[in-house]
N, C-alpha and C. Protein backbone atom coordinates (compact mmCIF):
# COMPACT_ATOMS: atom_id res chain seq x y z
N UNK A 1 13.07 11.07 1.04
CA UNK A 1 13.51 10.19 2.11
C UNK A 1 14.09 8.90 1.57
N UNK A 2 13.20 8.12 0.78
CA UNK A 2 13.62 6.80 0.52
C UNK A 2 12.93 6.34 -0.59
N UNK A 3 14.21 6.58 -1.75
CA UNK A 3 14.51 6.69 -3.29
C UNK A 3 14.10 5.24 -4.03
N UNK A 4 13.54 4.61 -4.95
CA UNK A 4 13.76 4.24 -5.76
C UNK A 4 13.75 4.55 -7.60
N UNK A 5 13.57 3.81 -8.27
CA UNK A 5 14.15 4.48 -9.99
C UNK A 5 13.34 5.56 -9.85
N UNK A 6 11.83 5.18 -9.89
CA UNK A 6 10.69 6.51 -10.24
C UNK A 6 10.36 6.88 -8.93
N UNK A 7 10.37 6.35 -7.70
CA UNK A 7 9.56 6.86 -6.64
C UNK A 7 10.31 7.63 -5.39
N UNK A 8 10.12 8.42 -4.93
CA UNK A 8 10.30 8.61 -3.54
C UNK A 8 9.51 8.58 -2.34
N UNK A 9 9.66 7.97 -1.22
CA UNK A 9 8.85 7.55 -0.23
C UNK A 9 9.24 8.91 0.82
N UNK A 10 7.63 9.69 1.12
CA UNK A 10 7.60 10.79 2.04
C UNK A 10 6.60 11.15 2.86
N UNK A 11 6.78 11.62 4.05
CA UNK A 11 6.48 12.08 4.58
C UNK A 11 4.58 12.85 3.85
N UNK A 12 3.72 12.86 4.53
CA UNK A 12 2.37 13.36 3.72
C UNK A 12 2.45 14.71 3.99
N UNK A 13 2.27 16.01 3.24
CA UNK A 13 2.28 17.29 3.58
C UNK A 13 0.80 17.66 3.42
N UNK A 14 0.39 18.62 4.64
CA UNK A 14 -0.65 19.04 5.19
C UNK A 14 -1.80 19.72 3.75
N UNK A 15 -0.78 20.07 2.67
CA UNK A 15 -1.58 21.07 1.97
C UNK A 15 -1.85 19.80 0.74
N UNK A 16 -1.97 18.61 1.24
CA UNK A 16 -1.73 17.82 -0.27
C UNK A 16 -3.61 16.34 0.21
N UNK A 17 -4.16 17.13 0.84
CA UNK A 17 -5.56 16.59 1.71
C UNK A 17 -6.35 16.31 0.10
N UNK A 18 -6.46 17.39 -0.59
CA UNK A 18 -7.53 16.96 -1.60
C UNK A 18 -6.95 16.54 -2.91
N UNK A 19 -5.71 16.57 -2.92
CA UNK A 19 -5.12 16.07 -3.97
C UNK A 19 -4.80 14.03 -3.57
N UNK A 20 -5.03 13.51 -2.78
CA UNK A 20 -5.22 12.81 -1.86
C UNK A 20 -6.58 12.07 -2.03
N UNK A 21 -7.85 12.91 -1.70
CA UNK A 21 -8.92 12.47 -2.16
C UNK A 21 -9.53 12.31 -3.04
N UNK A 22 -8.91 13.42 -4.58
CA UNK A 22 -8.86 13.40 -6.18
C UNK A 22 -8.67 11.68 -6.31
N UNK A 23 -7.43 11.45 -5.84
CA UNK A 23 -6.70 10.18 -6.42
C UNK A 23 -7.45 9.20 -5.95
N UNK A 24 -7.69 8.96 -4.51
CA UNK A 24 -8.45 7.17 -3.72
C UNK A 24 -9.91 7.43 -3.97
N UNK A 25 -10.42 8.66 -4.36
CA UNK A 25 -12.04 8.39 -4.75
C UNK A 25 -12.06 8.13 -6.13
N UNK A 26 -11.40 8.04 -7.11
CA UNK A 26 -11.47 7.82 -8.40
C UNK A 26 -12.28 6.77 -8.47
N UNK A 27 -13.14 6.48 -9.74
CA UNK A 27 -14.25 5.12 -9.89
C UNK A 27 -13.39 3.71 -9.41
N UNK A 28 -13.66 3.24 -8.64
CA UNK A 28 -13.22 1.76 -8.00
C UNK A 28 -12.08 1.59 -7.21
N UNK A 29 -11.60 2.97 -7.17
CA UNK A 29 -10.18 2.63 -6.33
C UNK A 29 -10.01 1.96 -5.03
N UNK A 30 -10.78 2.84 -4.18
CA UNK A 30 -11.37 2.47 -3.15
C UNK A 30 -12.39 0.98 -3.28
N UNK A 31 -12.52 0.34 -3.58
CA UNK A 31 -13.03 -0.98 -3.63
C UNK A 31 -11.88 -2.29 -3.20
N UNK A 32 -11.02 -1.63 -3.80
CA UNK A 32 -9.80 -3.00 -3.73
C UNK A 32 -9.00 -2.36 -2.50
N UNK A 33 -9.20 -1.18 -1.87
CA UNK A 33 -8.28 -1.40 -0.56
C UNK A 33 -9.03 -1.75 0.64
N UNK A 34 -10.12 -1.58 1.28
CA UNK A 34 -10.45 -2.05 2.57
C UNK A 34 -11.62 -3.21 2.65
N UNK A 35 -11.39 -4.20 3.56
CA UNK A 35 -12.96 -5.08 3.10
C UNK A 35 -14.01 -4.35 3.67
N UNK A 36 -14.12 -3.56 4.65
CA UNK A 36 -15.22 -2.65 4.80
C UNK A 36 -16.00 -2.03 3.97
N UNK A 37 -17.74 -1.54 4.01
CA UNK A 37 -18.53 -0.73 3.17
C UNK A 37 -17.39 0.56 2.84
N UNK A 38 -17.91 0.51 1.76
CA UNK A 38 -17.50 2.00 0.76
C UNK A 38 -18.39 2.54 0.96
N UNK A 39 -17.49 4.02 1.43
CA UNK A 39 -18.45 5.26 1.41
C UNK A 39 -16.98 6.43 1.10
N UNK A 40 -17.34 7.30 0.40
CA UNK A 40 -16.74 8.62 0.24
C UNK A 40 -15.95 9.13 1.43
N UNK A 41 -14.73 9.64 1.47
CA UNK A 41 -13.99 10.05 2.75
C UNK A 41 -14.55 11.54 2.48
N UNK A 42 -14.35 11.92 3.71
CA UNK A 42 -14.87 13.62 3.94
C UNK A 42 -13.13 14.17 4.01
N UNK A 43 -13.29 15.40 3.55
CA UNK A 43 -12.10 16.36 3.46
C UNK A 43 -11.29 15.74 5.08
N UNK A 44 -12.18 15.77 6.05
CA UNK A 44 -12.31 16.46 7.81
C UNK A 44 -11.35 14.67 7.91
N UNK A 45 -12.00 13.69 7.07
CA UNK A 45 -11.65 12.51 8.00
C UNK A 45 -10.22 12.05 7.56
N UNK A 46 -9.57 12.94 5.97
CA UNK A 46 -8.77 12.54 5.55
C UNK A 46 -7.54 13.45 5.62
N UNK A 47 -7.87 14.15 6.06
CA UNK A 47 -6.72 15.21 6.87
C UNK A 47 -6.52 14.71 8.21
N UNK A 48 -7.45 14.33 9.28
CA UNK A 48 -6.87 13.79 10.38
C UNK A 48 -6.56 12.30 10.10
N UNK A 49 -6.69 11.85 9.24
CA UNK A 49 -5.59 10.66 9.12
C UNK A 49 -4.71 11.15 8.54
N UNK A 50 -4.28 12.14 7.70
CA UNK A 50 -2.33 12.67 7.29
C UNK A 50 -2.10 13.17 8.43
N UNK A 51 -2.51 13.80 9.55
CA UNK A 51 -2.14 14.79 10.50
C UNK A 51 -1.46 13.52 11.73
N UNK A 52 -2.23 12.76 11.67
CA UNK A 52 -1.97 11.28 12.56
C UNK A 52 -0.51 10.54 12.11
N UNK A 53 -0.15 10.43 10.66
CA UNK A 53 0.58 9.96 10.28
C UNK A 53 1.81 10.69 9.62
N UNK A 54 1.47 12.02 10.22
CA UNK A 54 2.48 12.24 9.96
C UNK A 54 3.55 12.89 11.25
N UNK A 55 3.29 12.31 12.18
CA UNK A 55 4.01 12.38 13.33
C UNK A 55 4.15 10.87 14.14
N UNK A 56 5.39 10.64 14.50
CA UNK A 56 6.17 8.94 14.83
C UNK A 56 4.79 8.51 15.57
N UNK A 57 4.70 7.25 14.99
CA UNK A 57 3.52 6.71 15.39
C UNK A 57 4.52 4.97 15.95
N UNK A 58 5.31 5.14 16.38
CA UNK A 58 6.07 3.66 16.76
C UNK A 58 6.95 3.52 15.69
N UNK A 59 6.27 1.87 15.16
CA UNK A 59 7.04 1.24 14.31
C UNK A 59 6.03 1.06 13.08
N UNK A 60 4.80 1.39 13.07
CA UNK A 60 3.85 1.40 11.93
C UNK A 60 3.38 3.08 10.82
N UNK A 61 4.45 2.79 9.85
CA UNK A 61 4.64 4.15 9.06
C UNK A 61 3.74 4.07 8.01
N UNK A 62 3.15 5.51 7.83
CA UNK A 62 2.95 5.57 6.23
C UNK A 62 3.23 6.57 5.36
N UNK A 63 3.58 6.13 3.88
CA UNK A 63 4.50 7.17 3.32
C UNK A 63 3.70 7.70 2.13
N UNK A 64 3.80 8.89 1.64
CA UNK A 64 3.06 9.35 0.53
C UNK A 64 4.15 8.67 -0.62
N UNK A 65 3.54 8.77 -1.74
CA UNK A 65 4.88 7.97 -3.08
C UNK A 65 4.53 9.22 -3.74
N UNK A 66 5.57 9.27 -3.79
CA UNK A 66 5.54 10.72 -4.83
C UNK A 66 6.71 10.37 -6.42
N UNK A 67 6.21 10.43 -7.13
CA UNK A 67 7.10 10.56 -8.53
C UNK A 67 8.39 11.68 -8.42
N UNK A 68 9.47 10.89 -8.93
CA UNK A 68 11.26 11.61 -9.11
C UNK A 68 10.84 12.63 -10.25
N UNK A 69 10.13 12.07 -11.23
CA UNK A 69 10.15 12.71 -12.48
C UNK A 69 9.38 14.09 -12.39
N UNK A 70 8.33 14.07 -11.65
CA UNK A 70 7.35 14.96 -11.91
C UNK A 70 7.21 15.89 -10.54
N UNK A 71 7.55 15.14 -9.26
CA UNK A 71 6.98 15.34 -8.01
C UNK A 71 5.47 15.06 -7.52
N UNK A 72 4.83 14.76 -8.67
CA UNK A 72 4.00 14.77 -8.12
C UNK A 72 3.32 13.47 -7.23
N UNK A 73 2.60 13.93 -6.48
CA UNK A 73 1.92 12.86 -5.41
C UNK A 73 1.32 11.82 -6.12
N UNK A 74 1.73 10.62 -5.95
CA UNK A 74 1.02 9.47 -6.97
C UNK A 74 0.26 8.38 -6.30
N UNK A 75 0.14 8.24 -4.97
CA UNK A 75 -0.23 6.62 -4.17
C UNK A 75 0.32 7.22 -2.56
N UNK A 76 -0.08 6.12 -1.97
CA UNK A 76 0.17 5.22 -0.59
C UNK A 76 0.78 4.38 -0.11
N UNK A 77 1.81 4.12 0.77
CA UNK A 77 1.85 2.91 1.06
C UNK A 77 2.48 3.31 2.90
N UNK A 78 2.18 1.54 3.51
CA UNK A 78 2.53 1.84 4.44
C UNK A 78 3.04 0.58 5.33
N UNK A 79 3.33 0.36 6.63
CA UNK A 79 2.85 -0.54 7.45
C UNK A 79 1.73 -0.69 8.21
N UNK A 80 0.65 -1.18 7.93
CA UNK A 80 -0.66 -1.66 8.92
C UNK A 80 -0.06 -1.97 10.46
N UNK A 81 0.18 -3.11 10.30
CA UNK A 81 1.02 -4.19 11.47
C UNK A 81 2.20 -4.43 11.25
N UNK A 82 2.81 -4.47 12.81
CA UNK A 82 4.21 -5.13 12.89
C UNK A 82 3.66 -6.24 13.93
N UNK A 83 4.35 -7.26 14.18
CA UNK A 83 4.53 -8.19 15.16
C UNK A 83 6.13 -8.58 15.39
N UNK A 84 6.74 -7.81 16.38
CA UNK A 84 7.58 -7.72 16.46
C UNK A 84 7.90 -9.26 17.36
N UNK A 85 6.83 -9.76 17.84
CA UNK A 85 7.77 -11.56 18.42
C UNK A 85 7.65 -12.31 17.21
N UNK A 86 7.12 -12.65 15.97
CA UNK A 86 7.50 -13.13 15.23
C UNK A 86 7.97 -12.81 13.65
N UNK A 87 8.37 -10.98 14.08
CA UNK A 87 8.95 -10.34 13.25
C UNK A 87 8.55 -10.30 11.85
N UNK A 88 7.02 -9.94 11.41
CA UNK A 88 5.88 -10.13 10.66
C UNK A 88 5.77 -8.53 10.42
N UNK A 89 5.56 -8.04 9.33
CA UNK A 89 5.45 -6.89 9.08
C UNK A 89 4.44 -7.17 8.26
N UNK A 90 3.14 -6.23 8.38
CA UNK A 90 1.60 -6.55 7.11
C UNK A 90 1.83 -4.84 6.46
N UNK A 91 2.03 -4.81 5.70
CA UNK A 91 2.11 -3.67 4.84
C UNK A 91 0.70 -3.70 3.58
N UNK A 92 0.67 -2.10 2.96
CA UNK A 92 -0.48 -2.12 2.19
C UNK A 92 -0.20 -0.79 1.22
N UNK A 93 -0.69 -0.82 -0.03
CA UNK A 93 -0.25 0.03 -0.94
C UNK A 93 -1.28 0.21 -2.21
N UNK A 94 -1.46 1.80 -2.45
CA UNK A 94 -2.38 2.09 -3.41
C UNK A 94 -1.91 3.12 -4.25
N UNK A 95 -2.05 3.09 -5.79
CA UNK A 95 -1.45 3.94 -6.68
C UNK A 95 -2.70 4.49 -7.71
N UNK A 96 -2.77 5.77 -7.53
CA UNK A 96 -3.63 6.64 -8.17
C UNK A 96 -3.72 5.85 -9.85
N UNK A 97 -5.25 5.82 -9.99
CA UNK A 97 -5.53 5.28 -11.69
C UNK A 97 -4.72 5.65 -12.52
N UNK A 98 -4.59 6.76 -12.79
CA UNK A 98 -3.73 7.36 -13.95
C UNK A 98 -2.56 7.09 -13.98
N UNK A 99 -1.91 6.36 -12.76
CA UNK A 99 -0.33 6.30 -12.63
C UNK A 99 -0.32 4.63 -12.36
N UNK A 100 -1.21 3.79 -12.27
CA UNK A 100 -1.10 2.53 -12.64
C UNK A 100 -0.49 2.04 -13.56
N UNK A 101 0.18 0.58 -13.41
CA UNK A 101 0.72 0.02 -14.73
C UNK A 101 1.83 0.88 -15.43
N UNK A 102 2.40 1.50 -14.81
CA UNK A 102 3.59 2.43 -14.93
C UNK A 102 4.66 2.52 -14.52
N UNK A 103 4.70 1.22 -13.13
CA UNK A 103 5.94 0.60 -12.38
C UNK A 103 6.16 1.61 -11.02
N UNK A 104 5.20 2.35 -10.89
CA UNK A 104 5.02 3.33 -9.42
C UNK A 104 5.07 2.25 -8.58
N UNK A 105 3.94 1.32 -8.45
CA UNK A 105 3.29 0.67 -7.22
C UNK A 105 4.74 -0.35 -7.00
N UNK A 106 5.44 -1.23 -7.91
CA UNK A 106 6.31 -1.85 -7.91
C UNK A 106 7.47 -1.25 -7.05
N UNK A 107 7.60 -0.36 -7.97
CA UNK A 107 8.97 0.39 -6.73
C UNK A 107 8.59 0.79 -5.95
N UNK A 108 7.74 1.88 -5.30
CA UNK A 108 7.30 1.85 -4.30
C UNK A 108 7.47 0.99 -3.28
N UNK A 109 6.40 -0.38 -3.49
CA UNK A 109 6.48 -2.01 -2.78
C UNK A 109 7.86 -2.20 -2.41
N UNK A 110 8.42 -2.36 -3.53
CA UNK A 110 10.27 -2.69 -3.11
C UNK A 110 10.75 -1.83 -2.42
N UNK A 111 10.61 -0.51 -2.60
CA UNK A 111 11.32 0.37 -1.08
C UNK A 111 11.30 0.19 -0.43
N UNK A 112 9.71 0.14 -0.13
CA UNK A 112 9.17 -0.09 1.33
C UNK A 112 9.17 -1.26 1.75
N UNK A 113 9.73 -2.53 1.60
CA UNK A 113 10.04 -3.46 2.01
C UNK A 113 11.62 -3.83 1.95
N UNK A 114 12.31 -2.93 1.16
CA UNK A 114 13.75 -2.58 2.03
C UNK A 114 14.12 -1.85 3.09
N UNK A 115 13.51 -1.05 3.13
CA UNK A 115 13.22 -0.18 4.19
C UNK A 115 12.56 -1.03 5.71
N UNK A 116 12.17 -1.80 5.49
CA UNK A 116 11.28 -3.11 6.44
C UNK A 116 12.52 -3.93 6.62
N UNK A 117 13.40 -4.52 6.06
CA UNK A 117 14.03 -5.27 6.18
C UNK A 117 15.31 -4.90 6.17
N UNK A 118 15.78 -3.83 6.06
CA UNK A 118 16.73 -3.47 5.89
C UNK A 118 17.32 -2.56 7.32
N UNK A 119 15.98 -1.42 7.65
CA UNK A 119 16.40 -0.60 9.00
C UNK A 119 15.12 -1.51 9.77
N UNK A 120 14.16 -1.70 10.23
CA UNK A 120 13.66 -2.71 10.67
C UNK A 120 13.63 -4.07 11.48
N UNK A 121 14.79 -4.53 10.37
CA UNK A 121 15.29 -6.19 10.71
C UNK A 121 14.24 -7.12 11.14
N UNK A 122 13.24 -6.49 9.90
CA UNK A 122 11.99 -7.59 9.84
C UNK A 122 12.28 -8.95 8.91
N UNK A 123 11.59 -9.99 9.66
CA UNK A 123 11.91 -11.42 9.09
C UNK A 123 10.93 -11.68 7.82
N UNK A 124 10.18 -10.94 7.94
CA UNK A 124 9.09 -11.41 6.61
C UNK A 124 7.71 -10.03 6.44
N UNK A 125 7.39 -10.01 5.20
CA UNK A 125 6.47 -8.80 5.20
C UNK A 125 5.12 -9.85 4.00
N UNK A 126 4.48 -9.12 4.75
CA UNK A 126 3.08 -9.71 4.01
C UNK A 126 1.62 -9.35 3.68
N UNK A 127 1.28 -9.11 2.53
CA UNK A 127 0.03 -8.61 2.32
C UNK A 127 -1.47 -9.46 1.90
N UNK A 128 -2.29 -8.58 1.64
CA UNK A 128 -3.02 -9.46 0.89
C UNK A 128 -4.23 -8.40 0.14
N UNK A 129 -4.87 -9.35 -1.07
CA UNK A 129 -5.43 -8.74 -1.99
C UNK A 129 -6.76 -9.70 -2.41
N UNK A 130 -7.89 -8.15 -2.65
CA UNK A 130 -9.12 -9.20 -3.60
C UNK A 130 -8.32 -10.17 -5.15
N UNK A 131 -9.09 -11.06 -5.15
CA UNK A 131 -9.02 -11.77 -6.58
C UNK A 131 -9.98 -10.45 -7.52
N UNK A 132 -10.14 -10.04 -7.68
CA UNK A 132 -10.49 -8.94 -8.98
C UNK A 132 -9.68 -7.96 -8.98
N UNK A 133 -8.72 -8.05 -8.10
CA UNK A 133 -7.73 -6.64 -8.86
C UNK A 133 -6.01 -7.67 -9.11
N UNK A 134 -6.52 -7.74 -10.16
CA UNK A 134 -5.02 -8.39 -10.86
C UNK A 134 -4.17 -7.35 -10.93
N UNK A 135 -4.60 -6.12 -11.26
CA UNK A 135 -2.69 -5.33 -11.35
C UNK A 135 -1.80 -5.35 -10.20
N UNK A 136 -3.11 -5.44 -8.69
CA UNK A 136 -1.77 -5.93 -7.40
C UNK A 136 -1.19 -6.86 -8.02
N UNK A 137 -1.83 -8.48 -8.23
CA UNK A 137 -1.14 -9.58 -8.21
C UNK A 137 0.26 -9.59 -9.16
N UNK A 138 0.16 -8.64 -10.12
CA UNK A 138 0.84 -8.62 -11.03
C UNK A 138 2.70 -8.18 -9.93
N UNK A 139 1.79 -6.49 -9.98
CA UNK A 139 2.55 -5.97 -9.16
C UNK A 139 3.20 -6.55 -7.97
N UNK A 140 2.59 -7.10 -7.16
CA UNK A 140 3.39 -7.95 -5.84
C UNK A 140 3.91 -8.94 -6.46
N UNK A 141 3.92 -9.99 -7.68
CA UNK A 141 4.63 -10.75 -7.91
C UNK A 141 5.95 -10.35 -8.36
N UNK A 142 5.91 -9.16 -9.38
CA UNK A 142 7.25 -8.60 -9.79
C UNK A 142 8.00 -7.74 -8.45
N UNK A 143 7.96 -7.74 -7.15
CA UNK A 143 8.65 -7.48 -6.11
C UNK A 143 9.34 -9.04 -5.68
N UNK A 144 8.42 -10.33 -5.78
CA UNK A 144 8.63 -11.52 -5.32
C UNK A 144 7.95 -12.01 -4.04
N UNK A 145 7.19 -11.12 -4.39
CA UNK A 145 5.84 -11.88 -3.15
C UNK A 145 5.32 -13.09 -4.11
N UNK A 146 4.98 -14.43 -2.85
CA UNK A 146 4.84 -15.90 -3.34
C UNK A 146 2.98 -15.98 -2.44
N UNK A 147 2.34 -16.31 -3.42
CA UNK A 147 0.99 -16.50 -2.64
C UNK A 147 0.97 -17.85 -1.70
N UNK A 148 0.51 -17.52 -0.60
CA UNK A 148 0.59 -18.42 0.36
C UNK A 148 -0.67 -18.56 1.28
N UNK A 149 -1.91 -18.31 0.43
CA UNK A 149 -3.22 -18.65 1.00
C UNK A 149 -3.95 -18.20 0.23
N UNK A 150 -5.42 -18.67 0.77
CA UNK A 150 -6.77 -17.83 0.21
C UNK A 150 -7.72 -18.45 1.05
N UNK A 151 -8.41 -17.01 1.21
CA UNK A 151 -9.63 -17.45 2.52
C UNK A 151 -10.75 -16.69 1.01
N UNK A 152 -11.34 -18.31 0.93
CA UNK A 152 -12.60 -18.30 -0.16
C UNK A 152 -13.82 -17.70 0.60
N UNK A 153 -14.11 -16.68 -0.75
CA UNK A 153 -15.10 -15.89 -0.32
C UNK A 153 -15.33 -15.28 0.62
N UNK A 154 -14.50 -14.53 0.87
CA UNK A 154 -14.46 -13.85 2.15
C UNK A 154 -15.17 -12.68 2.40
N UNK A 155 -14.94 -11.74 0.55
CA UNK A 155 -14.94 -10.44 0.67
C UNK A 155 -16.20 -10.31 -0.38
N UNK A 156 -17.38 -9.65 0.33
CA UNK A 156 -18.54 -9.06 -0.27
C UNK A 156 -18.34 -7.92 -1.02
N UNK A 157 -18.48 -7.44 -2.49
CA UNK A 157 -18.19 -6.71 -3.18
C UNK A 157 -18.93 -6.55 -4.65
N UNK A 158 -19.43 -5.86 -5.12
CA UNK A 158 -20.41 -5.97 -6.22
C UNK A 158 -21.49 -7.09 -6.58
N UNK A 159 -21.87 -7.02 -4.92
CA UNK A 159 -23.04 -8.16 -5.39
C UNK A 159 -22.84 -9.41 -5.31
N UNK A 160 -21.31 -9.91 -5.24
CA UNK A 160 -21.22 -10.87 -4.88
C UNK A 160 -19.79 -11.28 -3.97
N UNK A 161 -19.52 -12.66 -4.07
CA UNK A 161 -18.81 -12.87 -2.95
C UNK A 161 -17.10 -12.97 -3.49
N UNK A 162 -15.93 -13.11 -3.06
CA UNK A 162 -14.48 -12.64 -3.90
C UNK A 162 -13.75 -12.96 -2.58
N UNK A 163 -12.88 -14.11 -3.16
CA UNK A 163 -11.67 -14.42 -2.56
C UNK A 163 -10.47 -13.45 -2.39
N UNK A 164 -10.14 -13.62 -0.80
CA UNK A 164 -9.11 -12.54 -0.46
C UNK A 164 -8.02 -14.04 -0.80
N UNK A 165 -6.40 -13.15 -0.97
CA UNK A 165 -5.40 -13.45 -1.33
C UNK A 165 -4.45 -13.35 -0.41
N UNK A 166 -3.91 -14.15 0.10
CA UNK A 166 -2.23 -13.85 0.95
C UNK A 166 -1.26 -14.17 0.54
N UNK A 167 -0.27 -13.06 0.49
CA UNK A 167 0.93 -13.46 0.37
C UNK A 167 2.32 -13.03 1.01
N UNK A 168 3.05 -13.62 1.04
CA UNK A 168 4.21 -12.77 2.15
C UNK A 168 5.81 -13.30 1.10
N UNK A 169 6.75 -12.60 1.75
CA UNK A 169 7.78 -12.39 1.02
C UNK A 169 8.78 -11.89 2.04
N UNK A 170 10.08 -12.73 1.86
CA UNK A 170 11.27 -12.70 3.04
C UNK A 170 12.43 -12.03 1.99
N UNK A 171 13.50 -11.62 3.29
CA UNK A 171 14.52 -10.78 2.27
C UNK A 171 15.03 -11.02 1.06
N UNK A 172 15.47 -12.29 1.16
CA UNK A 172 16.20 -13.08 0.24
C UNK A 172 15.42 -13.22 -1.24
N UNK A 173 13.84 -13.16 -0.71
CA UNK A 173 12.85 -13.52 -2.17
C UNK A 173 12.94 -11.54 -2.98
N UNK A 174 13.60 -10.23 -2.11
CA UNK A 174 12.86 -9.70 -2.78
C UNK A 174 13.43 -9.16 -4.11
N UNK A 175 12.80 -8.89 -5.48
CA UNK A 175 13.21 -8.81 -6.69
C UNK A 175 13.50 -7.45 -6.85
């Protein structure tokens, strides 16, 4: 659907459920995407979320990232929220361990925020992240996301307490 160097942004296919749960249960993955308790997804709960998303759900998409090189299924990403009166798009994105630090999550990010701004005609897109996972920060900075908050101590996580991160990024900023 929607190409960059290494990634293509697609559609989730029905037979790709546990290859899916291989990747977001890996040791800690799941820690840095939701502030909610961690617990293990069941086969049952993670198929009816691809089955959900993968039929038009409005204006809030999510795309499997799949690798040019290999095909294979590598990450997540999507839109959470739109706010279409002040034209705010909250997007969110996760790339299997093994394919970290490899420039997946980067292109990916940049698609999907051309794709936001481009068919969309969104004014600004914006995420946010724990302070203990630096490869986002890394990663969203090399797209040209600019940090533009922090709500201290927000997020309960190994015992102790961890500043969430905001940041957002308009057309013109993206790299």
């Amino acid at each position: 659907m929607f190409k960059g160097k290494k990634i293509r942004l697609r559609a989730y296919k029905s037979n790709e459920v546990e290859r899916v749960l291989e990747l977001i249960e890996e040791d800690g993955l799941r820690d840095t995407l939701s502030v909610t308790a961690i617990f293990p997804q069941s086969y049952e709960a993670q198929k009816n979320f691809m089955d959900k998303n993968s039929i038009s759900n409005g204006e809030l998409f999510n795309f499997a990232i799949e690798s040019l090189e290999t095909k294979e299924y590598v990450g997540g990403c999507g839109i959470n929220n739109l706010d279409r009166k002040n034209s705010v798009a909250t997007v969110g994105i996760w790339i299997g361990k093994k394919y970290q630090n490899k420039g997946f999550g980067s292109d990916a990010l940049r698609v999907l925020c051309k794709f936001i701004f481009d068919e969309m005609n969104v004014h600004k897109v914006k995420l946010h992240y724990f302070e203990f996972n630096k490869n986002a920060k890394i990663c969203y900075e090399s797209v040209g996301f600019k940090e533009e908050g922090i709500n201290r101590k927000e997020l309960f996580r190994y015992g102790k307490y961890y500043d969430t991160l905001n940041m957002g990024l308009f057309r013109d900023e993206l790299k």
